[in-house]
N, C-alpha and C. Protein backbone atom coordinates (compact mmCIF):
# COMPACT_ATOMS: atom_id res chain seq x y z
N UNK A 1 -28.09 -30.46 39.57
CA UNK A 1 -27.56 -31.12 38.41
C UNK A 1 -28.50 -30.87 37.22
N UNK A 2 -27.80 -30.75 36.10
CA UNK A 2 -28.37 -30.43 35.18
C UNK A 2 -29.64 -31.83 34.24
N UNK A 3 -30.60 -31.57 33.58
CA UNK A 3 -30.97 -32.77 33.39
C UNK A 3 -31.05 -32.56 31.97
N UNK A 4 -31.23 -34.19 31.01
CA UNK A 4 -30.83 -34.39 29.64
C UNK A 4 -31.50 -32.91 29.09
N UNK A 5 -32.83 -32.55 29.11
CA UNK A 5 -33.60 -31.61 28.43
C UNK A 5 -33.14 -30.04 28.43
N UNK A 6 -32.14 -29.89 29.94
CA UNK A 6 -31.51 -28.77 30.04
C UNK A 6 -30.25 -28.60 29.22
N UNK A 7 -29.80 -29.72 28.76
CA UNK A 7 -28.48 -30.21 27.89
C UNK A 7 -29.05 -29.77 26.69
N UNK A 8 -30.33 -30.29 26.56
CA UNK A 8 -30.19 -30.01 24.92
C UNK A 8 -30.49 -28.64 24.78
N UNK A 9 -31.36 -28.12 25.70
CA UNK A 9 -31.63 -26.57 25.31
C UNK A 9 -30.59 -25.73 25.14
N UNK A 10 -29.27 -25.90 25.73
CA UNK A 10 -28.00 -25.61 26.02
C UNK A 10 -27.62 -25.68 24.61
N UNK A 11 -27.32 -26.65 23.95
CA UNK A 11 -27.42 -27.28 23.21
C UNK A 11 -27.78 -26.21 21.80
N UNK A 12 -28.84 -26.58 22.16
CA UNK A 12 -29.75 -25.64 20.78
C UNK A 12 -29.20 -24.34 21.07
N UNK A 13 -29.31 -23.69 22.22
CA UNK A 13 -29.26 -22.14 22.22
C UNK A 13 -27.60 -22.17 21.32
N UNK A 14 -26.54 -22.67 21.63
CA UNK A 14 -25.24 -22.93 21.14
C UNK A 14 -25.10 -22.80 19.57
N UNK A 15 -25.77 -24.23 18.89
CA UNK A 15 -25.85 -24.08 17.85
C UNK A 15 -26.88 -23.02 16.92
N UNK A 16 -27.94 -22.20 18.14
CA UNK A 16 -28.44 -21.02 16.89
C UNK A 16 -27.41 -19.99 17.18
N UNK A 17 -26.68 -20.00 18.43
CA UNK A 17 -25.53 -18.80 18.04
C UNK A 17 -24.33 -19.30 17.46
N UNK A 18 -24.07 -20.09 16.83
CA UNK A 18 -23.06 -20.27 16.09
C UNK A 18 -23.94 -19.89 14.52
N UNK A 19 -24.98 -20.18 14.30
CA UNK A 19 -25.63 -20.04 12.88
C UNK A 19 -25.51 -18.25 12.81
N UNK A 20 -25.96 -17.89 14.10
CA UNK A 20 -26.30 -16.16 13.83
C UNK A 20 -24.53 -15.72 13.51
N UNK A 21 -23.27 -16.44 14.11
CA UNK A 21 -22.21 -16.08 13.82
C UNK A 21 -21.81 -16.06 12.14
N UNK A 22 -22.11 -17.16 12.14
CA UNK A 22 -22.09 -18.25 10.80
C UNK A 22 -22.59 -16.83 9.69
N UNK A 23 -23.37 -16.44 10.02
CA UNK A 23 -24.24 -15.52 8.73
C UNK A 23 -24.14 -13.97 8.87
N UNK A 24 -23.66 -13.68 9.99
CA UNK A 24 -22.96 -12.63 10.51
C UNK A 24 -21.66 -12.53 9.46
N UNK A 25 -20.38 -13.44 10.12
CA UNK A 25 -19.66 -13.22 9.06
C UNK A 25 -19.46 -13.14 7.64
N UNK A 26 -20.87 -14.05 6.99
CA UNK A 26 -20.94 -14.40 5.74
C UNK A 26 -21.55 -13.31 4.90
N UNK A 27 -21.90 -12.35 5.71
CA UNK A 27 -22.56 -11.23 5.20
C UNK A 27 -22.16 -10.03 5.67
N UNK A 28 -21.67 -10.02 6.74
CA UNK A 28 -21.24 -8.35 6.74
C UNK A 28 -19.02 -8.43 6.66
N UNK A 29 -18.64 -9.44 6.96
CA UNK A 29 -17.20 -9.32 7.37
C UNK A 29 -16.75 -10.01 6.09
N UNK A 30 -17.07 -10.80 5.52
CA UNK A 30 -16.75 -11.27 4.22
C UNK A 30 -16.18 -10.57 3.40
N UNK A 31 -17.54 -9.63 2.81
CA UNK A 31 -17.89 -8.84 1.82
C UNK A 31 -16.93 -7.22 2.45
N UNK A 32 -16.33 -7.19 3.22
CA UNK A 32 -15.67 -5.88 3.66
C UNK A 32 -14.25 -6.81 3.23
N UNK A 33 -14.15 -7.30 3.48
CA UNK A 33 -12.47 -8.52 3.42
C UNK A 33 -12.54 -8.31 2.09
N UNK A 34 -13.30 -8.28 1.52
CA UNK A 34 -12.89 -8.32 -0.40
C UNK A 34 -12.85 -7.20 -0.92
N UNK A 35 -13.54 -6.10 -0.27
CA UNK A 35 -13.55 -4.90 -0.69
C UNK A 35 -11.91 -4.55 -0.29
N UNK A 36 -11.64 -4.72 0.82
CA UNK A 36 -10.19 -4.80 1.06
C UNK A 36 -9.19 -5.46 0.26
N UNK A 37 -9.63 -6.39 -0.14
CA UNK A 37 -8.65 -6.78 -0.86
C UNK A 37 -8.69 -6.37 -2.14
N UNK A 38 -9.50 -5.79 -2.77
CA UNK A 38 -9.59 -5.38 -4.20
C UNK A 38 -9.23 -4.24 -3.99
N UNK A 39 -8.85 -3.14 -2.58
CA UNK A 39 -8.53 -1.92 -2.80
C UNK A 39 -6.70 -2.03 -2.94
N UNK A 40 -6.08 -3.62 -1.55
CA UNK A 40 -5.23 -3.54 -1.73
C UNK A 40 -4.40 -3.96 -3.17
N UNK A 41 -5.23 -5.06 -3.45
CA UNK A 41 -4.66 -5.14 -5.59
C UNK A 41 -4.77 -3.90 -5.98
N UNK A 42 -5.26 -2.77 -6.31
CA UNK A 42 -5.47 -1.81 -7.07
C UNK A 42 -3.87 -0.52 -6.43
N UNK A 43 -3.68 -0.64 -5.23
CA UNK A 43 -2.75 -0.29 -4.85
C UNK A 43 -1.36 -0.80 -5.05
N UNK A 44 -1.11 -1.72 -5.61
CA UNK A 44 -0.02 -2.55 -5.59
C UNK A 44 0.45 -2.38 -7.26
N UNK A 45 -1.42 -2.48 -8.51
CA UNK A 45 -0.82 -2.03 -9.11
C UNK A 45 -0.79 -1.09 -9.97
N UNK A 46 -0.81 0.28 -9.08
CA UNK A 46 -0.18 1.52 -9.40
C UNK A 46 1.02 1.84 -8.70
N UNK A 47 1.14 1.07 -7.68
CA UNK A 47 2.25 1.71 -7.12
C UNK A 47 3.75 1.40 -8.33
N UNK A 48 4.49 2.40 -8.07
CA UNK A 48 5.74 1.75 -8.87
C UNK A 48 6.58 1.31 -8.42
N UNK A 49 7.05 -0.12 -8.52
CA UNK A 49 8.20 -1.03 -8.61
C UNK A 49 9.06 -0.18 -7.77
N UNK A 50 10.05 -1.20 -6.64
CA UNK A 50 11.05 -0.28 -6.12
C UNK A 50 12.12 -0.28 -6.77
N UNK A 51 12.37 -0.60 -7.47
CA UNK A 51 13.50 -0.48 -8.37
C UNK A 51 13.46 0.74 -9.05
N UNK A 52 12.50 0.82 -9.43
CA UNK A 52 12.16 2.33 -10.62
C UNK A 52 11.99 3.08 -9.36
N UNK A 53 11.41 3.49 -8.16
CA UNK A 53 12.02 4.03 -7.03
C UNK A 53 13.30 4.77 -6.63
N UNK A 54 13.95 3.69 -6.58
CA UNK A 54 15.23 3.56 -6.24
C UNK A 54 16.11 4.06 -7.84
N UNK A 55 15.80 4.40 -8.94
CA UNK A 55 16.72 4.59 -9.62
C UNK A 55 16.68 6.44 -9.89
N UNK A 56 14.61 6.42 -9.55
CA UNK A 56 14.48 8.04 -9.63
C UNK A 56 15.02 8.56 -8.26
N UNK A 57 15.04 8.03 -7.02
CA UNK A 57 16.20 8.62 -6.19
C UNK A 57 17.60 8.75 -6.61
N UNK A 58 18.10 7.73 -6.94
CA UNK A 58 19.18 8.21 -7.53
C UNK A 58 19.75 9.48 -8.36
N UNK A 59 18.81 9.39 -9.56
CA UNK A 59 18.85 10.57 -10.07
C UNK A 59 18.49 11.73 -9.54
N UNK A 60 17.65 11.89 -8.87
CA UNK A 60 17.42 12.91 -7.69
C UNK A 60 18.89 13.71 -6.93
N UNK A 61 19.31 12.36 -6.48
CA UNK A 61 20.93 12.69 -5.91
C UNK A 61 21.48 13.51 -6.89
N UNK A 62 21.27 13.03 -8.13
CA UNK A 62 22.41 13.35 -8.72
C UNK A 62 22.27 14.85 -9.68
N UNK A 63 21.12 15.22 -10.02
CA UNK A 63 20.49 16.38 -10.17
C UNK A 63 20.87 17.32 -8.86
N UNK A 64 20.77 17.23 -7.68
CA UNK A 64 20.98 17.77 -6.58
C UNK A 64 22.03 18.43 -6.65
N UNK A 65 23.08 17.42 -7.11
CA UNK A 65 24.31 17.87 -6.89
C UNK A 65 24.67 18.66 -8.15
N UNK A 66 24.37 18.29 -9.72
CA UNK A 66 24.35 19.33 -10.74
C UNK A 66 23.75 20.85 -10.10
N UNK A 67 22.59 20.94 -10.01
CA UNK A 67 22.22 22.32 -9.22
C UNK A 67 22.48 22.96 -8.14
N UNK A 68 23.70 22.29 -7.57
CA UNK A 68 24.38 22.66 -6.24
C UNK A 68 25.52 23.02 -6.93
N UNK A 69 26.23 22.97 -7.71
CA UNK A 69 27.21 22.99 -8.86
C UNK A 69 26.54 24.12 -9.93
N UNK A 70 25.90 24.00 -10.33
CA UNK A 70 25.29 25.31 -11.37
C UNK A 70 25.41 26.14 -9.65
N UNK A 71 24.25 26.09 -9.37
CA UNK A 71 24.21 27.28 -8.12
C UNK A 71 25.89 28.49 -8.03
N UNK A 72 26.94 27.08 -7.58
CA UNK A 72 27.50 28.27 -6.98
C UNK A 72 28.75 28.43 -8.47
N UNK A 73 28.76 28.14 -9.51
CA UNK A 73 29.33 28.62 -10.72
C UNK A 73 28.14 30.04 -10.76
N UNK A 74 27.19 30.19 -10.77
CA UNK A 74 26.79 31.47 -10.93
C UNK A 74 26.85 32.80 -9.69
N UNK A 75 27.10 31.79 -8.44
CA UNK A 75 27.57 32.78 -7.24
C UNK A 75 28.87 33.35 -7.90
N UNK A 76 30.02 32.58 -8.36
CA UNK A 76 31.51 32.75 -8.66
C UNK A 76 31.10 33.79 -9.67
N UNK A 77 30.14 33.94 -10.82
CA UNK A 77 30.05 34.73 -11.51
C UNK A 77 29.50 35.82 -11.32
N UNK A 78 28.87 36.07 -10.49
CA UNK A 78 28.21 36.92 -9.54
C UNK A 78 29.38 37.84 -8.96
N UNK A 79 30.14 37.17 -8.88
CA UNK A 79 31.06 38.07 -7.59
C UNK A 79 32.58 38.27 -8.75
N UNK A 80 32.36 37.85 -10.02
CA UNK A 80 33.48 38.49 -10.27
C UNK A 80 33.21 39.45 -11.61
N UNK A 81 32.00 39.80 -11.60
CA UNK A 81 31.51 41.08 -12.35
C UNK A 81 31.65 42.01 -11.66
């Protein structure tokens, strides 16, 4: 059986590894968490809006299909010279 003095050493050893945790995180995992987070703000704002996304796809489509349309008006002209 354990006796009071073995309790507290228990005890103590506990609470200096919670302090070494304690300052562990406060110094190395912290300070990476913010660096993270200031890379993900900086990403968010350059990225562009999905809307403005979504409208240059659109036009994309729709250019596609103009130059799929030019394309073969100049095949047709192609072939009847």
């Amino acid at each position: 059986m354990l006796e009071k003095q073995d309790l507290q050493a228990i005890e103590e050893l506990i609470e200096a590894s919670e302090n070494r945790t304690h300052a562990y995180i406060e110094e190395a995992i912290i300070p990476q968490l913010q660096l993270l987070a200031e890379g993900h703000q900086t990403l968010l704002e350059t990225l562009a809006p999905k809307s403005r996304v979504d409208n240059l796809e659109d036009d994309v489509v729709f250019l596609k299909s103009i130059v799929k349309s030019l394309m073969q008006e100049v095949a047709d002209l192609k072939k009847a010279q």
